[in-house]
Protein backbone atom coordinates (compact mmCIF):
# COMPACT_ATOMS: atom_id res chain seq x y z
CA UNK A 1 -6.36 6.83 95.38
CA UNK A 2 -5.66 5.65 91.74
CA UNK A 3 -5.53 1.66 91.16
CA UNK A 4 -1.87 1.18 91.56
CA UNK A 5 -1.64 3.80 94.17
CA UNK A 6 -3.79 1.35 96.32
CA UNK A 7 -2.46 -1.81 95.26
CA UNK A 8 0.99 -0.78 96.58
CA UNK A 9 -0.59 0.79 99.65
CA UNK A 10 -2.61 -2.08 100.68
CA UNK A 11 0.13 -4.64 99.73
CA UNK A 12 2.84 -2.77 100.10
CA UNK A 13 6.39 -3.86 99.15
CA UNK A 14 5.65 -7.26 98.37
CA UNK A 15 3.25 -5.90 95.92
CA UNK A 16 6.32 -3.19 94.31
CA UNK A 17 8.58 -6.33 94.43
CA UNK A 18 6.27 -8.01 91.77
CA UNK A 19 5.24 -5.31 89.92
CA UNK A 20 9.15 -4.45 89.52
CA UNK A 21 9.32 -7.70 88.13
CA UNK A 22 7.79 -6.67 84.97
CA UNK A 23 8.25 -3.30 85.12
CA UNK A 24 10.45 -1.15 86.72
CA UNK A 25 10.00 2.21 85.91
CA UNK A 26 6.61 3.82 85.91
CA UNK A 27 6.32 1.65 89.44
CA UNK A 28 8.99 2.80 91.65
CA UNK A 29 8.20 6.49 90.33
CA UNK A 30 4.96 6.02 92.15
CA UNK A 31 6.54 4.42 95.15
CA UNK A 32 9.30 7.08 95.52
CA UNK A 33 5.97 9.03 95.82
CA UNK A 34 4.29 7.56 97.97
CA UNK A 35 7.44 7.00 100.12
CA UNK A 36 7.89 10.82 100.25
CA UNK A 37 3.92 10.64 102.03
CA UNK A 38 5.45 8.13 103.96
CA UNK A 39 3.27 5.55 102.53
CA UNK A 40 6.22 3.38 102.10
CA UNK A 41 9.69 3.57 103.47
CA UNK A 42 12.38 5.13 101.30
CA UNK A 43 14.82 2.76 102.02
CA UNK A 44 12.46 -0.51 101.69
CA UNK A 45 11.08 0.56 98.71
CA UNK A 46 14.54 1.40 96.85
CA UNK A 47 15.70 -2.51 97.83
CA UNK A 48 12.10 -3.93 96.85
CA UNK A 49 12.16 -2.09 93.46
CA UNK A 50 15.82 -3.22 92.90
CA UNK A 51 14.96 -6.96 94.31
CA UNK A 52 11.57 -7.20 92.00
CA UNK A 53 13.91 -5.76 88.77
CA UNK A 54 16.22 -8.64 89.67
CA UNK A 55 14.07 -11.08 89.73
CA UNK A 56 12.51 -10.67 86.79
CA UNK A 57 15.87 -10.21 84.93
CA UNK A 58 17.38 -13.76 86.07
CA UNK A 59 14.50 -15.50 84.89
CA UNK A 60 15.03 -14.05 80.78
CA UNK A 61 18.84 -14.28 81.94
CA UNK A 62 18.31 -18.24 82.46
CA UNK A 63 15.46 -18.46 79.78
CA UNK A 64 18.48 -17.33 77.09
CA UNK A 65 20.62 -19.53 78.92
CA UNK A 66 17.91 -22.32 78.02
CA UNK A 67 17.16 -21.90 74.93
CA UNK A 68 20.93 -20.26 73.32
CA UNK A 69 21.16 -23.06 70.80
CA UNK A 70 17.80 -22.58 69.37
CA UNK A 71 18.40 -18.68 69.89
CA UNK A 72 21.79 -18.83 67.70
CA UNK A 73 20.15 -20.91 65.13
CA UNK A 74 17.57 -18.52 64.31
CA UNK A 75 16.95 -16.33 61.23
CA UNK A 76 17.34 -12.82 63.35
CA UNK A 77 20.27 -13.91 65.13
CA UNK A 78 21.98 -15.18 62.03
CA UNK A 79 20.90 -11.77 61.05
CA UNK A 80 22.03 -9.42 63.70
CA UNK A 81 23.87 -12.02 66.09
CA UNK A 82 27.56 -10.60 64.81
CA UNK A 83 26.57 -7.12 65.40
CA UNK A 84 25.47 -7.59 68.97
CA UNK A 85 28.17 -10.00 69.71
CA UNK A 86 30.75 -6.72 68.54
CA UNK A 87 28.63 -4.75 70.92
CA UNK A 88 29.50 -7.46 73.91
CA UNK A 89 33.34 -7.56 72.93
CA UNK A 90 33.38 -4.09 73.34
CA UNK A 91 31.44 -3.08 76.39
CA UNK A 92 31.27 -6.67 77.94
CA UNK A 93 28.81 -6.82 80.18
CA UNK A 94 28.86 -3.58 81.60
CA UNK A 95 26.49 -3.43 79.36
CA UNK A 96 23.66 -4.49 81.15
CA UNK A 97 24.14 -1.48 83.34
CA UNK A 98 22.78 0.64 79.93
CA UNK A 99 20.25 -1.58 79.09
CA UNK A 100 18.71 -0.14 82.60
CA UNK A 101 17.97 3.16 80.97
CA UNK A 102 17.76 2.17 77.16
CA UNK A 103 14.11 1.77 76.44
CA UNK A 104 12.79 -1.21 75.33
CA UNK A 105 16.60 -3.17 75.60
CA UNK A 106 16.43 -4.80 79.15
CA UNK A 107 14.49 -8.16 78.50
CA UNK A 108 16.98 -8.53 75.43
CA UNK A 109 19.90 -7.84 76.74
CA UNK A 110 19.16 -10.21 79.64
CA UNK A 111 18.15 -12.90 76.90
CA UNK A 112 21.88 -12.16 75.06
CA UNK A 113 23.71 -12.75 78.26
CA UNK A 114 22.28 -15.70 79.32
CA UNK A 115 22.76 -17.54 75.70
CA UNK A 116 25.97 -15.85 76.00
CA UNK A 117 27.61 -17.75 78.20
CA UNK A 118 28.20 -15.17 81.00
CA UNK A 119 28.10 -16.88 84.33
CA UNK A 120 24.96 -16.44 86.57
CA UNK A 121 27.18 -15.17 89.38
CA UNK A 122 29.04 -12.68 87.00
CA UNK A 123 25.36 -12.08 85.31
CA UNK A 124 24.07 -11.32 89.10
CA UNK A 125 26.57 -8.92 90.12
CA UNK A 126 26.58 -7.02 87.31
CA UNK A 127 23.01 -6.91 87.27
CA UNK A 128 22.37 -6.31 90.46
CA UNK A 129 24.67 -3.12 90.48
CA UNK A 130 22.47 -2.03 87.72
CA UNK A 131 18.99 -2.54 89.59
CA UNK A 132 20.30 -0.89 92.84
CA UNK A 133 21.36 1.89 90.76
CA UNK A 134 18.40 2.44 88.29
CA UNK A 135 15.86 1.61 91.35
CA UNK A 136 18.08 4.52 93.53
CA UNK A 137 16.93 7.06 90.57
CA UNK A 138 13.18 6.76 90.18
CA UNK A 139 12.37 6.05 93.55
CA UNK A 140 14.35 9.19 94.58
CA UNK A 141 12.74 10.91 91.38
CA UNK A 142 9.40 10.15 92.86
CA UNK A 143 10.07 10.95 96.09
CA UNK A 144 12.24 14.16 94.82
CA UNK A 145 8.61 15.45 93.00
CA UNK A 146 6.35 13.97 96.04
CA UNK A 147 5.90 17.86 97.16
CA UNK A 148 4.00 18.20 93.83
CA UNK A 149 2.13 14.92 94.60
CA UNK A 150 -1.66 16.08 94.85
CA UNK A 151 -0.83 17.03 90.80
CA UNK A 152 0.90 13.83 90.04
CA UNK A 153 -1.81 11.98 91.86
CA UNK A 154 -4.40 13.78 89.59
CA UNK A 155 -2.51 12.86 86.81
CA UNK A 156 -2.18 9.56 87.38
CA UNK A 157 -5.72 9.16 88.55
CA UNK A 158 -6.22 10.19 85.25
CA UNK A 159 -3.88 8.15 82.62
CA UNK A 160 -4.02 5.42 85.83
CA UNK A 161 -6.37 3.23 83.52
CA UNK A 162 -4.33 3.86 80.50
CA UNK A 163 -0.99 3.19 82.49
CA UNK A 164 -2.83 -0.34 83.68
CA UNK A 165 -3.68 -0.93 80.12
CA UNK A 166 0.10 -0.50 78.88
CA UNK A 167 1.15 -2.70 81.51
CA UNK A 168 -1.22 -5.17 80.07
CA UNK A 169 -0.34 -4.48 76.34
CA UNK A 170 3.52 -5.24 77.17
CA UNK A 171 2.95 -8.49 79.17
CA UNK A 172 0.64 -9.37 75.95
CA UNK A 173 3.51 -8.15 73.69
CA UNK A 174 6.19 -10.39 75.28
CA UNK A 175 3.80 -13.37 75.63
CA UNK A 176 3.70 -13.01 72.06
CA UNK A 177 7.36 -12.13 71.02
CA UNK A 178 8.03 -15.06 73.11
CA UNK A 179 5.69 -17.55 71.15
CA UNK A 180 7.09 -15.99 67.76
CA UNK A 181 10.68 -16.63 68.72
CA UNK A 182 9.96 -19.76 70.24
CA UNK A 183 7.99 -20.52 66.67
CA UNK A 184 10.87 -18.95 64.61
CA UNK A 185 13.46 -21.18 66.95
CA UNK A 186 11.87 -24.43 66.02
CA UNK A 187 11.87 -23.90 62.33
């Protein structure tokens, strides 16, 4: 059993809660898998997933909130701040619902909200529709291809390390996008 494989399986969905907090994807494939070997239950793993994605969204949802001054006073926002302020006129925040499946726009689309303005209890409902919903899809996706699982556990035993190091890599990535803005914020 691959590194994440036993992580989850020794800690279970505690463990999927805070991995979901940082990522959400790659994670509750694997635990839709191992809920189809009955590793995990389907149903606990779907609401763990969904509660972890949550999570981690509120906190860059109240970190914009926190910082939305020094956010609208920097040089990208004064940049691109009209544009994605159109964006949030038009869509509102049903929007948050695409930045579920639109790589690489959930952390800053939480960010937007919060500096926004949108309520936390607006924020939260929306959001959590989205993280039931997205969390529904790969764990069911997982658990859909579970009958092919001694492949997919082959191939994760094999990219497992590589998987782990991407994990890593975009913790490290936001840590430093973080210290950049905050940098960029201050000027």
């Amino acid at each position: 059993m691959g590194t994440l494989e036993s992580f989850l399986a020794h800690y279970g969905l505690a463990a999927l809660f805070l991995i979901a907090t940082v990522e959400g994807d790659v994670s509750l494939l694997v635990a839709g898998v191992m809920a189809h070997l009955g590793l995990l239950p389907l149903t606990g793993t779907i609401l763990a997933g969904a509660a972890g994605n949550l999570a981690g969204d509120t906190v860059w949802f109240l970190l914009g909130r926190r910082h939305s001054e020094r956010i609208r006073q920097s040089r990208f926002y004064w940049a691109v701040g009209h544009r994605i302020e159109s964006l949030a006129r038009r869509l509102g925040p049903w929007q948050l619902l695409a930045a579920r499946v639109v790589y690489g726009t959930r952390n800053a689309s939480m960010v937007f909200w919060g500096q926004y303005g949108l309520s936390l209890l607006r924020f939260l409902a929306f959001d959590l529709l989205g993280c039931l919903t997205a969390a529904t899809g790969f764990v069911l996706l997982g658990y859909l291809v579970g009958h092919g699982t001694a492949a997919l556990a082959g191939e994760l035993r094999r990219i497992e390390h590589w998987l782990l190091l991407a994990v890593v890599a975009a913790v490290a990535i936001v840590a430093g996008i973080s210290r950049l803005t905050r940098r960029e914020l201050e000027r």
